[in-house]
N, C-alpha and C. Protein backbone atom coordinates (compact mmCIF):
# COMPACT_ATOMS: atom_id res chain seq x y z
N UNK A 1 82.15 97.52 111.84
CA UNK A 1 83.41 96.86 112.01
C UNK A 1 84.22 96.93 110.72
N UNK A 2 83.52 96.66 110.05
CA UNK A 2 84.35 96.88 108.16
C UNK A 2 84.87 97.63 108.05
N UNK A 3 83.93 98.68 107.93
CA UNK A 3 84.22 100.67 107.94
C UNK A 3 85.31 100.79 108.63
N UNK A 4 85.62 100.07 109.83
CA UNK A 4 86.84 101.21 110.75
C UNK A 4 87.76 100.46 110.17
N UNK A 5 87.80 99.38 109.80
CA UNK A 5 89.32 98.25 109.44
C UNK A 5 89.50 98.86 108.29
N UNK A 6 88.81 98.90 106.97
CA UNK A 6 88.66 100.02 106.11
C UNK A 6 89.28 100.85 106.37
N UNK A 7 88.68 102.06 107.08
CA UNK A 7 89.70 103.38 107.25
C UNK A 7 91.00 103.21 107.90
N UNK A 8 91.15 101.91 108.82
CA UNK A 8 92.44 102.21 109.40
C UNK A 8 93.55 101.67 108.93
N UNK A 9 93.37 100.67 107.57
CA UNK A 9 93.58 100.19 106.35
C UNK A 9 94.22 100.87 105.93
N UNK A 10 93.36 101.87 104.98
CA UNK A 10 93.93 102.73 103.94
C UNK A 10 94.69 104.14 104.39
N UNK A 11 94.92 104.12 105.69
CA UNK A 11 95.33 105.46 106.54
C UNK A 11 97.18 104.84 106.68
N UNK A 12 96.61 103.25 107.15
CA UNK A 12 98.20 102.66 106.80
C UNK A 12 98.88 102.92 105.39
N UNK A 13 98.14 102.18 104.59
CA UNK A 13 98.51 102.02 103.31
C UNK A 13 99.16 103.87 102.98
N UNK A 14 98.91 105.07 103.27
CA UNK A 14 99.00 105.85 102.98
C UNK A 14 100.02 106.82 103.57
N UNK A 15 100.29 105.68 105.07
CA UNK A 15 101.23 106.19 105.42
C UNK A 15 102.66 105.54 104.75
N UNK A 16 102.74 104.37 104.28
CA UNK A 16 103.67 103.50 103.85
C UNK A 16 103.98 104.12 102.27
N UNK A 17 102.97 104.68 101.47
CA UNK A 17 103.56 105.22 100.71
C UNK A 17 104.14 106.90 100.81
N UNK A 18 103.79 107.32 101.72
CA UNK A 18 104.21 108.52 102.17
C UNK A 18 105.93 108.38 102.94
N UNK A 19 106.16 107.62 103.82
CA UNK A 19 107.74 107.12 104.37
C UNK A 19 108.30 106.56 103.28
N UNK A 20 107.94 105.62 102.44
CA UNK A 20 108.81 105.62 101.26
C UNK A 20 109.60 106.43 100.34
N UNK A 21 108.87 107.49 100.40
CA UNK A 21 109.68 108.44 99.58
C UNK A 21 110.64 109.17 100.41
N UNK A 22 110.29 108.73 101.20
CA UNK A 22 111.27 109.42 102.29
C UNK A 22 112.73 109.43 102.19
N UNK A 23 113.87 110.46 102.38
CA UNK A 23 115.37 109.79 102.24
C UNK A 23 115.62 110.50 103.43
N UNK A 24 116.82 109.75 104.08
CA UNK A 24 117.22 110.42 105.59
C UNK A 24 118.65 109.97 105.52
N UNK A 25 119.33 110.73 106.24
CA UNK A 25 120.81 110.49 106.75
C UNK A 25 120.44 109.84 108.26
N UNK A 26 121.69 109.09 108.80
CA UNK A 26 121.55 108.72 110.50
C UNK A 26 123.83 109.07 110.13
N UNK A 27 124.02 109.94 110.81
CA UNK A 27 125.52 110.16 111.55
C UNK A 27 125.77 109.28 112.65
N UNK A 28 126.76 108.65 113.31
CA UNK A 28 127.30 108.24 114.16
C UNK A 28 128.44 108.55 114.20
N UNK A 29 128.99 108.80 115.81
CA UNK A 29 129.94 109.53 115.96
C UNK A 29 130.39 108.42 117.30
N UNK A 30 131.71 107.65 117.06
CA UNK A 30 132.03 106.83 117.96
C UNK A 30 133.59 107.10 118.52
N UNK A 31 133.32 107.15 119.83
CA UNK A 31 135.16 107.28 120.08
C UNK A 31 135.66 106.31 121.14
N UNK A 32 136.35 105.71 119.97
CA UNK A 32 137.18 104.08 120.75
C UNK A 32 135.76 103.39 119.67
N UNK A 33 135.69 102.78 120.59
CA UNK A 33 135.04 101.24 120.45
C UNK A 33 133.42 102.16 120.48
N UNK A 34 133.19 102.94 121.67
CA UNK A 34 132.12 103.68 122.26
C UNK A 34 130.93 104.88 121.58
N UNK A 35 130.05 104.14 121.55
CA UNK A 35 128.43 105.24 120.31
C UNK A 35 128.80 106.40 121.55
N UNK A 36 129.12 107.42 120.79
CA UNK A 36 129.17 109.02 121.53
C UNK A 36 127.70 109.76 121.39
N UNK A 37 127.05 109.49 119.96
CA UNK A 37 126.22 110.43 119.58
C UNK A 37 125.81 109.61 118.30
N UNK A 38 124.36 109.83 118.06
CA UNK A 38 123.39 109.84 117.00
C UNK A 38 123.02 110.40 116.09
N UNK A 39 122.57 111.02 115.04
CA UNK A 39 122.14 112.36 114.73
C UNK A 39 121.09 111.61 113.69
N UNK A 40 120.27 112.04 113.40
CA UNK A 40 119.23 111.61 112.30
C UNK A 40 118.78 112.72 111.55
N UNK A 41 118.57 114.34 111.92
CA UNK A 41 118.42 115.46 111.29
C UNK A 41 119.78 116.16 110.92
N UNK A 42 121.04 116.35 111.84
CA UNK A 42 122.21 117.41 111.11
C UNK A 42 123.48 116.16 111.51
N UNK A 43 124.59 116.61 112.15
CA UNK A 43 125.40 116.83 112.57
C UNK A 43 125.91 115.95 113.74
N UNK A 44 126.23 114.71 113.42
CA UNK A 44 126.46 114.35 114.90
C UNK A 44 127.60 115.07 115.98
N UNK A 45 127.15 115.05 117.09
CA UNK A 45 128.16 115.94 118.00
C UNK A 45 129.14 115.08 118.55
N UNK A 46 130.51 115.34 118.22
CA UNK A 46 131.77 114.93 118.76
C UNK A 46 131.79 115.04 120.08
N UNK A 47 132.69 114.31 120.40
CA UNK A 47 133.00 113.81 121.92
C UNK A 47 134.02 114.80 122.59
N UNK A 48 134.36 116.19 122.10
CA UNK A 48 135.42 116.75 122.69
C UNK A 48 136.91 116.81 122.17
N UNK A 49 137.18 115.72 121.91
CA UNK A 49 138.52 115.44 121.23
C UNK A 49 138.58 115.85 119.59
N UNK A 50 139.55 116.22 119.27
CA UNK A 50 139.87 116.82 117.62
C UNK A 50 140.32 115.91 117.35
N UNK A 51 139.78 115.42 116.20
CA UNK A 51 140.20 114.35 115.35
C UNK A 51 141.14 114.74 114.44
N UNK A 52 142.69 114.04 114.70
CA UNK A 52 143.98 114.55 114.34
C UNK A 52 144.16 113.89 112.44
N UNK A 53 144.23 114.73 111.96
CA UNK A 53 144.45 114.77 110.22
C UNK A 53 146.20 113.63 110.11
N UNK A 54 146.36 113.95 111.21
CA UNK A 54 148.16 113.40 111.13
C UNK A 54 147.96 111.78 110.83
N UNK A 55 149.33 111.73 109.35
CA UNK A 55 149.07 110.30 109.01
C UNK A 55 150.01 109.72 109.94
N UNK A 56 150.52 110.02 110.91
CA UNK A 56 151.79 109.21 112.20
C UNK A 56 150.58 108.75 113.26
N UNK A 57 150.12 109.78 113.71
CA UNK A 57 148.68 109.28 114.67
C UNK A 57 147.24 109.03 113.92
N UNK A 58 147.06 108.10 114.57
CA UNK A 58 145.61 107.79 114.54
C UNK A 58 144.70 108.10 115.29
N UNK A 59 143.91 108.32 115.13
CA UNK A 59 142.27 108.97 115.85
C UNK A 59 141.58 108.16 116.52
N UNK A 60 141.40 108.39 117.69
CA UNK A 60 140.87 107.42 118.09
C UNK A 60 138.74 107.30 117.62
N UNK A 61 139.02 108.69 117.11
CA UNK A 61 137.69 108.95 116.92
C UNK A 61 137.43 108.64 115.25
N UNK A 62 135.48 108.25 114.97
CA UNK A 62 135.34 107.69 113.52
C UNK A 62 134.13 108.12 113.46
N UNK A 63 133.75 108.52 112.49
CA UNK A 63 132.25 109.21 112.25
C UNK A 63 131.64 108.12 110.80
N UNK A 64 130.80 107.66 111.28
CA UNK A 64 130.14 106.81 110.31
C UNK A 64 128.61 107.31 109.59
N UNK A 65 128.49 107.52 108.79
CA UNK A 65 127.20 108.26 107.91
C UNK A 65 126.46 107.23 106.86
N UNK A 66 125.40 107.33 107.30
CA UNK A 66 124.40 105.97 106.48
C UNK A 66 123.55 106.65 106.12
N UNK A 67 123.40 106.79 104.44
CA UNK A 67 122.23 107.86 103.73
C UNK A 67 120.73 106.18 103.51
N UNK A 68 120.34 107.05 103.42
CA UNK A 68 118.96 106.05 102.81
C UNK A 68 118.20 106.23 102.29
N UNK A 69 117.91 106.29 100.94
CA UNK A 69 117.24 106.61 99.54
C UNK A 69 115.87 106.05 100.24
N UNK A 70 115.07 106.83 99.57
CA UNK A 70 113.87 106.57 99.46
C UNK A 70 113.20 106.43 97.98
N UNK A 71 112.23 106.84 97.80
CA UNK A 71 111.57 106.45 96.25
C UNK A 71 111.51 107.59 95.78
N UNK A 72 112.54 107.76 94.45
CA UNK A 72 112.48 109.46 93.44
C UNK A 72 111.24 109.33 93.00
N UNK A 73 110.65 108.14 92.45
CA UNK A 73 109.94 108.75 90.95
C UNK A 73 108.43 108.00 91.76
N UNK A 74 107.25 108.12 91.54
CA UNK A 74 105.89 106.89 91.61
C UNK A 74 106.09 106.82 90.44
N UNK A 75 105.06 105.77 90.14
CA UNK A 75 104.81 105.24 88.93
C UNK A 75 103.34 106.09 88.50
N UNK A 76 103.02 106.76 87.91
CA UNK A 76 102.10 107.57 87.39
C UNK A 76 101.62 106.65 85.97
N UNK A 77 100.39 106.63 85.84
CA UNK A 77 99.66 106.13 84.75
C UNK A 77 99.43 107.42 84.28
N UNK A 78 99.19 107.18 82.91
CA UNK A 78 98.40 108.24 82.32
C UNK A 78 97.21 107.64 81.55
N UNK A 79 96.48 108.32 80.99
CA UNK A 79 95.10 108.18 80.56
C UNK A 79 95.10 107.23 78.88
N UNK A 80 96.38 107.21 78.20
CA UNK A 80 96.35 106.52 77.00
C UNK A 80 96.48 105.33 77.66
N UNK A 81 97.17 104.92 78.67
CA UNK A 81 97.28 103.69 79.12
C UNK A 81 96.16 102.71 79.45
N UNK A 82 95.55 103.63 79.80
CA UNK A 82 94.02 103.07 80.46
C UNK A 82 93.09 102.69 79.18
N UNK A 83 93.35 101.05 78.37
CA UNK A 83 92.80 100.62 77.49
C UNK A 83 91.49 99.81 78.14
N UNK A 84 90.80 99.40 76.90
CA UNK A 84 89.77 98.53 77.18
C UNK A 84 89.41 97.75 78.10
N UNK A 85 91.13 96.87 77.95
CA UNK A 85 90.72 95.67 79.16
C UNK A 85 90.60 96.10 80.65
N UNK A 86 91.62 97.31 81.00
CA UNK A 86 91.80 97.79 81.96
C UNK A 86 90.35 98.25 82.46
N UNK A 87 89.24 99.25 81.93
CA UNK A 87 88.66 99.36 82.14
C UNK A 87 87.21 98.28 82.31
N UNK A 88 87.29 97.20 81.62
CA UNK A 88 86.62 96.10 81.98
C UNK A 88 87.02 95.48 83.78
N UNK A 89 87.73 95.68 83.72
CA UNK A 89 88.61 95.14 84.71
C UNK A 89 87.99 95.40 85.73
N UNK A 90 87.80 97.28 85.87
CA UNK A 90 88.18 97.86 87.04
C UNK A 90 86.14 97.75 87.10
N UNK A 91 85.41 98.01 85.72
CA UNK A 91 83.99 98.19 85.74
C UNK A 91 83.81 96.36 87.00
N UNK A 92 84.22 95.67 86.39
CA UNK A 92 84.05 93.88 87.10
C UNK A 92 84.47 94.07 88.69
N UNK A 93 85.44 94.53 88.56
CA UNK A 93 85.77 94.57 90.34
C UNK A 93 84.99 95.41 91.38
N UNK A 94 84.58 96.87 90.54
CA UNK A 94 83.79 97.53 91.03
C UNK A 94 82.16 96.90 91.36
N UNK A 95 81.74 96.16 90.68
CA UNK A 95 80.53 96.11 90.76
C UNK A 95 80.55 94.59 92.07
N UNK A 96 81.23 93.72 91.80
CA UNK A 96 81.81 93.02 92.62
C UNK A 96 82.32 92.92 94.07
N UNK A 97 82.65 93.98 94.35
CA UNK A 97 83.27 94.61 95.31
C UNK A 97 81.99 95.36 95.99
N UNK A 98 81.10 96.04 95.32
CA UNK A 98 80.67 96.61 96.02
C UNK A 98 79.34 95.46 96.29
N UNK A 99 78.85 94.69 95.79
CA UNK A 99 77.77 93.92 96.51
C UNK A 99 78.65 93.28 97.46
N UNK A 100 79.62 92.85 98.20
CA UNK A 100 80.19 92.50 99.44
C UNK A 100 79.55 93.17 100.78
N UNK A 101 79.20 94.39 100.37
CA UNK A 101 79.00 95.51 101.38
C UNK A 101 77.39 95.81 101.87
N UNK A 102 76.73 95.04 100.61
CA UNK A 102 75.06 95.25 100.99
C UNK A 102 74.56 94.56 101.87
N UNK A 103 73.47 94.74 102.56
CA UNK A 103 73.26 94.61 104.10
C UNK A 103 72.01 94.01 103.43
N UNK A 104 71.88 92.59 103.51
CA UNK A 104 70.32 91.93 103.19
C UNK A 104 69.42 92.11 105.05
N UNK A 105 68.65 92.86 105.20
CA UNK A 105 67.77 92.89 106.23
C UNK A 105 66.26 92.32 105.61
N UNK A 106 65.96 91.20 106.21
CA UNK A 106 64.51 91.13 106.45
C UNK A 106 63.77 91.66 107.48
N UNK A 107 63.14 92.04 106.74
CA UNK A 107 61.75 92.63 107.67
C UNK A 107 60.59 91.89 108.11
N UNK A 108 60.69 91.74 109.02
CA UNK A 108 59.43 91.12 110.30
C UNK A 108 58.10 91.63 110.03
N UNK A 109 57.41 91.55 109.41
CA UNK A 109 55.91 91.98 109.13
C UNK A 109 55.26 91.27 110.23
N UNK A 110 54.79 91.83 111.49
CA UNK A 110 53.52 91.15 112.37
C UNK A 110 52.76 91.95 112.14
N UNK A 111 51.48 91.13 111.94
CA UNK A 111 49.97 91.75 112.57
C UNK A 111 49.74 91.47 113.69
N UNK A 112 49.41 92.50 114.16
CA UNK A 112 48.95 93.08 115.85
C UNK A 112 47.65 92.41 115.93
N UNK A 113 46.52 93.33 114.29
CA UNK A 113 45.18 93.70 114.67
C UNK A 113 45.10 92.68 113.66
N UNK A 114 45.71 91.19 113.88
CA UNK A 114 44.72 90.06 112.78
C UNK A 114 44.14 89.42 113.49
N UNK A 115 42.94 89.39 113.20
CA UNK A 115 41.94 87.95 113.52
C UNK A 115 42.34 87.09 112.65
N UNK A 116 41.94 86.11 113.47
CA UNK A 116 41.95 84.16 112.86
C UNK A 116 41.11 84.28 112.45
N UNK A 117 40.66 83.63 110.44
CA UNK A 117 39.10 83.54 110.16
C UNK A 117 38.29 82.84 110.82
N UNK A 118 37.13 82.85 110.81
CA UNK A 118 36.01 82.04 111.01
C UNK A 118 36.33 80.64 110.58
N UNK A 119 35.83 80.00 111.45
CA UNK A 119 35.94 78.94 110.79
C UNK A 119 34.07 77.91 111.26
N UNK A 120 33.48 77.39 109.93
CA UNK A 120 32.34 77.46 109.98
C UNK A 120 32.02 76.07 110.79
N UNK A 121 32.73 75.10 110.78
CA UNK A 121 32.75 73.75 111.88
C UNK A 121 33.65 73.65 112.51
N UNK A 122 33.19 73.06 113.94
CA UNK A 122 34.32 72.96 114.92
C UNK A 122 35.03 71.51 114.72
N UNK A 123 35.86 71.16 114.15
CA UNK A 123 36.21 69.97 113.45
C UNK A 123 36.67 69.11 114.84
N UNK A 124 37.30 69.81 115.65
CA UNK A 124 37.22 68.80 117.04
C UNK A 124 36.03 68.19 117.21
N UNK A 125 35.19 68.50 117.81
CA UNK A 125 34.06 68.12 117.91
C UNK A 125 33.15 67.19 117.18
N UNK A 126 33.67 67.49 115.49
CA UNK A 126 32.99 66.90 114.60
C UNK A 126 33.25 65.35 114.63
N UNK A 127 34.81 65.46 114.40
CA UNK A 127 35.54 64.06 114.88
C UNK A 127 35.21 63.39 116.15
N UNK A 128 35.75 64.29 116.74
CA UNK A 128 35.49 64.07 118.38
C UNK A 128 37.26 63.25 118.60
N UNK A 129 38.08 64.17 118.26
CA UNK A 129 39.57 63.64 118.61
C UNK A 129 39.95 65.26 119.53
N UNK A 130 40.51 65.21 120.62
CA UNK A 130 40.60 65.86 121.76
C UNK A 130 42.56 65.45 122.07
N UNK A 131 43.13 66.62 122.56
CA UNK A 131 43.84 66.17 123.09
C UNK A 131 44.30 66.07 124.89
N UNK A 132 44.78 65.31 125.04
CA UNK A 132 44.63 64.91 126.61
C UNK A 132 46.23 65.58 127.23
């Protein structure tokens, strides 16, 4: 159960830093009031009508473009960074971390082939206490 939450964990985690870097355009292309078209890869496609340059008329048509940055740079460590404490750190969590995961099993030792010792008086008897 660990293991799969685990992998399906870090498969997230990996996808979230992978879409982050991501940058995308979305086009919209509306005429009147009315969504004509979408575009998320090129070009949204117009509705037919030429959108008139003339400053006397107005267009009824409007193309709206929403960019969306994603992440330029990660943050990269390098190896001078990685001082003492850091490595105390990571030695403590590691060792920590990993006894979470050990599986204490006891083992059931039966004997099959034990005899009961001898026993040299029958102490019932001796007494003479019986149960009823």
């Amino acid at each position: 159960m660990k293991s799969t939450f685990s992998k399906i964990l870090s498969t997230l985690l990996a996808f979230l830093v992978l879409f982050s870097t991501f940058s995308f355009t979305v086009e919209k292309h509306y005429c009147g009031e009315f969504l004509m078209d979408v575009s998320f890869m090129g070009d949204a496609d117009d509705c037919g009508m030429e959108m008139e340059k003339v400053v006397k008329k107005k267009s009824c048509c409007k193309d709206e473009v929403h960019h969306i940055e994603g992440q330029d740079e990660l943050q990269q460590n390098s190896v001078q960074d990685f001082n003492l404490e850091k490595q105390q750190f990571v030695a403590a969590f590691f060792i920590s971390y990993k006894d979470l995961f050990i599986k204490n099993e006891s083992k059931n030792i039966l004997y099959r082939d034990f005899s009961p010792p001898d026993i040299p008086k029958d102490y019932q008897v001796l007494f003479q206490s019986f149960l009823i």
